[in-house]
C-alpha atoms as a PDB file:
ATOM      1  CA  UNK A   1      28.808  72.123  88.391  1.00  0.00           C
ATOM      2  CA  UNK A   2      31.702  69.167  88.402  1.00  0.00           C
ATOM      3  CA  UNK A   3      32.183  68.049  84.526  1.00  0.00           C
ATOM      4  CA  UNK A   4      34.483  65.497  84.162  1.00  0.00           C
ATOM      5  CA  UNK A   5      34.768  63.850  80.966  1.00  0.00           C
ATOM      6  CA  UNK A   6      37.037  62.059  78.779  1.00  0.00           C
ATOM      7  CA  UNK A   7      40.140  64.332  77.337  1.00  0.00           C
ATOM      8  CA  UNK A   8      38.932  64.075  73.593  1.00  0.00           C
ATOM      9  CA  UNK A   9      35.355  65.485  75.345  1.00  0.00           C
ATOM     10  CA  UNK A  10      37.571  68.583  76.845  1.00  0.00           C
ATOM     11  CA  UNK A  11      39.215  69.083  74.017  1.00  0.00           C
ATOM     12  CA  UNK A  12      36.327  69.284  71.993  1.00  0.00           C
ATOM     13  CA  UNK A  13      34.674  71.579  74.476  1.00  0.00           C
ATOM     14  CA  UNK A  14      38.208  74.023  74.213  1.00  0.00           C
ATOM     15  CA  UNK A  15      38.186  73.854  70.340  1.00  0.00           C
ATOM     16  CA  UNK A  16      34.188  75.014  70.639  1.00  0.00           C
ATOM     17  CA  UNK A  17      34.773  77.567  72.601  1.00  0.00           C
ATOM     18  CA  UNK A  18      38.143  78.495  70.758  1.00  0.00           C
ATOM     19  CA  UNK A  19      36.117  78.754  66.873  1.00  0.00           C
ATOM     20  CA  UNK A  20      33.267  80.995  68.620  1.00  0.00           C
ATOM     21  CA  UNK A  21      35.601  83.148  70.873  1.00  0.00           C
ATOM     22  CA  UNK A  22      38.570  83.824  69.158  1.00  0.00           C
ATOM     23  CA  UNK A  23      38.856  81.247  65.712  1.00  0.00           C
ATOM     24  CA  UNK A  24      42.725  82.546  65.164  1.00  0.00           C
ATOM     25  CA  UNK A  25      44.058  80.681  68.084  1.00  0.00           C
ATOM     26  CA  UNK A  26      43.687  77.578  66.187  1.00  0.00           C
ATOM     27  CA  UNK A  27      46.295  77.263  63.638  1.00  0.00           C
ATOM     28  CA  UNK A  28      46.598  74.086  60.251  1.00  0.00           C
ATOM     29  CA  UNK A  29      49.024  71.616  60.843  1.00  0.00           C
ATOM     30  CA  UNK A  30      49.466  68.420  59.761  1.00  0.00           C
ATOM     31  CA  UNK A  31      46.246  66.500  59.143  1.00  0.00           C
ATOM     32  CA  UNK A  32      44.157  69.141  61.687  1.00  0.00           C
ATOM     33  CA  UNK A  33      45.639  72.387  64.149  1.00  0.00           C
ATOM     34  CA  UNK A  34      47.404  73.662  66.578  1.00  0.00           C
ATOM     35  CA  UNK A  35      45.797  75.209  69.197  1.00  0.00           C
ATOM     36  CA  UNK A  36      47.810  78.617  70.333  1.00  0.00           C
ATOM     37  CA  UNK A  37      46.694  80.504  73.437  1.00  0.00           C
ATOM     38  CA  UNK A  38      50.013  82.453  73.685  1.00  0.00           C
ATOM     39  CA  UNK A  39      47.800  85.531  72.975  1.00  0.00           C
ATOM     40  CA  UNK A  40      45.322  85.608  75.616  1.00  0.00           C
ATOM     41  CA  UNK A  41      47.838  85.053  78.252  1.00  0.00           C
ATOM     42  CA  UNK A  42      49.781  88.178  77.224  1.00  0.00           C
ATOM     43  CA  UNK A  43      46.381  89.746  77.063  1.00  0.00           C
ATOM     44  CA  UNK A  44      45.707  92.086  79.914  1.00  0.00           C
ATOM     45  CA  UNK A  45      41.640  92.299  79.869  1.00  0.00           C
ATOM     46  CA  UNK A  46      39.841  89.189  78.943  1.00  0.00           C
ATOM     47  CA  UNK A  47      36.347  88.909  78.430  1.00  0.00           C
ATOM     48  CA  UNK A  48      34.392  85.756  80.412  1.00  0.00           C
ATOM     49  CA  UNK A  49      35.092  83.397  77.221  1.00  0.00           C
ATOM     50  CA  UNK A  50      38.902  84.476  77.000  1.00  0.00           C
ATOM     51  CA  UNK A  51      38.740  83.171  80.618  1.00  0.00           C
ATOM     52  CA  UNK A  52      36.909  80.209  80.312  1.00  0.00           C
ATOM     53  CA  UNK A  53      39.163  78.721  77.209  1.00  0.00           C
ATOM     54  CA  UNK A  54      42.332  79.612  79.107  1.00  0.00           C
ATOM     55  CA  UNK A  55      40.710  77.643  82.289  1.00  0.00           C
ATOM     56  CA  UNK A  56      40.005  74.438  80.240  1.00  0.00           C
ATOM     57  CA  UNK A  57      43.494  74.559  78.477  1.00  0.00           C
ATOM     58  CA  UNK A  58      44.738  74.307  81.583  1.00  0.00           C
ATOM     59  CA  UNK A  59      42.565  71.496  82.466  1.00  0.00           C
ATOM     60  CA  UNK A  60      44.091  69.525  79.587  1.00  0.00           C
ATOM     61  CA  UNK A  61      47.649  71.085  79.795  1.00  0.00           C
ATOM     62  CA  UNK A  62      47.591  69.611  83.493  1.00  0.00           C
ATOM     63  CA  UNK A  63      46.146  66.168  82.079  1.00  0.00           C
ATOM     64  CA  UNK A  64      49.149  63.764  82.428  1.00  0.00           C
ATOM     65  CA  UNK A  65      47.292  61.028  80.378  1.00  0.00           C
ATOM     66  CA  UNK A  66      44.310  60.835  82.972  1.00  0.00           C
ATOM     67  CA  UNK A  67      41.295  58.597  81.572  1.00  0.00           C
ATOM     68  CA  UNK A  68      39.172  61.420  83.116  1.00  0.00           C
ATOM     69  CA  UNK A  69      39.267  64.801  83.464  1.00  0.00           C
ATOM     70  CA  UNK A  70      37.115  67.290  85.238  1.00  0.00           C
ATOM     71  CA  UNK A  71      36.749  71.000  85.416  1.00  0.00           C
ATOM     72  CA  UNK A  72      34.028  72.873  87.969  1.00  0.00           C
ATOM     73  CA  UNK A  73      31.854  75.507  85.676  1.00  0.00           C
ATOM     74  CA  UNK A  74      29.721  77.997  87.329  1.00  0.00           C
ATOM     75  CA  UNK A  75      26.005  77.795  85.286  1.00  0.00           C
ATOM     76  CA  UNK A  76      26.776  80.732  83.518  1.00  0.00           C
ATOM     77  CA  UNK A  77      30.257  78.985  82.397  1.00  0.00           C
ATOM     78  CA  UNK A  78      28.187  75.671  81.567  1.00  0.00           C
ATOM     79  CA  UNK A  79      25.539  78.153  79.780  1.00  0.00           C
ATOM     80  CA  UNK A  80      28.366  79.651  77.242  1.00  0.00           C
ATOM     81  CA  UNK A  81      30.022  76.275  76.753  1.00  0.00           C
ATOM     82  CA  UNK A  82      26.568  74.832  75.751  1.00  0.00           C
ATOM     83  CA  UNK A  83      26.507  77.765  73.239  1.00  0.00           C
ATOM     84  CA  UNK A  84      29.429  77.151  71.186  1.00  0.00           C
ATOM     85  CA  UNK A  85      28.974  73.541  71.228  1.00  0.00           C
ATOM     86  CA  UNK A  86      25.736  74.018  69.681  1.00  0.00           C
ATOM     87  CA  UNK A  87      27.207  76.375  67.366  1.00  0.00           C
ATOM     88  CA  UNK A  88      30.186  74.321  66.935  1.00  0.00           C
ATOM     89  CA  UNK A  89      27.532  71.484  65.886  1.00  0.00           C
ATOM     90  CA  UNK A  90      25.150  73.883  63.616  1.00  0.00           C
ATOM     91  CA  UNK A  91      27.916  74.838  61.628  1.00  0.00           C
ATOM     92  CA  UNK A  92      28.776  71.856  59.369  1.00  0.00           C
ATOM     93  CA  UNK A  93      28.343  67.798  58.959  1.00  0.00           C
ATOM     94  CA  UNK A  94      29.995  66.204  61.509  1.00  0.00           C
ATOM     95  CA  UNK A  95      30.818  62.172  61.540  1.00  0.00           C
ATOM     96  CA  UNK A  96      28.790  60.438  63.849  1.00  0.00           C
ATOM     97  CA  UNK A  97      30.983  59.586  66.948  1.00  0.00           C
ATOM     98  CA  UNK A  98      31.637  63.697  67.022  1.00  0.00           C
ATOM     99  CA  UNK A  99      27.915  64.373  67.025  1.00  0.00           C
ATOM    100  CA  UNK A 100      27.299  61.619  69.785  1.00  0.00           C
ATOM    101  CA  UNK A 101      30.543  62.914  71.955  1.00  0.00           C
ATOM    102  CA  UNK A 102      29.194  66.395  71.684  1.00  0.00           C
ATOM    103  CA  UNK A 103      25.316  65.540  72.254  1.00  0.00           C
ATOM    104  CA  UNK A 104      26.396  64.059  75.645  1.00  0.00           C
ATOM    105  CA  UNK A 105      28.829  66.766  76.525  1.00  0.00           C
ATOM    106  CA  UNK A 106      25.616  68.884  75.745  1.00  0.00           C
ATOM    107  CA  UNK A 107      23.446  66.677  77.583  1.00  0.00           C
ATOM    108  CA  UNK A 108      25.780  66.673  80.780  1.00  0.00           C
ATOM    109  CA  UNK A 109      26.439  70.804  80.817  1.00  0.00           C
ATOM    110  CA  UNK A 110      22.486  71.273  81.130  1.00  0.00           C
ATOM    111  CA  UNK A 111      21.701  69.203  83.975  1.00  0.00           C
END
């Protein structure tokens, strides 16, 4: 499947996938984190969601301002990004335009 979706919708769907795969890659900073994949691409075996973070971070590492982004998922890709979203979501309270961009990045990965 074709996603394409705004960058903040991307990067939402990286972070997801970042806290259930491998939560040390995101590092405080200033008012939020960093996001540091140095590690998995000095990694020599990666599992399916190692590969799938390092494919959308270079998605948005690719992004030069676009208004849309996109990124092709195979169903089992759009299965395990559904996951962590929705685990993402379970976790805590979230402010309501989160919830609402991550309900329709939901909605859109299980079509």
């Amino acid at each position: 499947m074709r996603l394409e979706c705004t960058g903040d919708a991307l990067f939402l769907a990286l972070v997801s996938m970042i806290q259930v795969t491998r939560p040390t890659l995101l590092k405080p900073a200033d008012g939020g984190f960093d996001v540091d994949v140095s590690p998995l691409l000095h990694q020599k075996d990666l599992n399916e969601d190692e590969r799938l973070v390092l494919r959308i971070y270079g998605v948005l590492s690719a992004s030069t301002d676009k208004p849309k982004l996109a990124i092709d998922l195979t169903p089992a890709e759009a299965t395990r990004l559904d996951r962590a979203l929705a685990l993402v979501q379970s976790a805590r309270s979230w402010p309501p335009d989160a919830l609402a961009l991550t309900s329709t990045l939901r909605e859109r990965l299980q079509h």
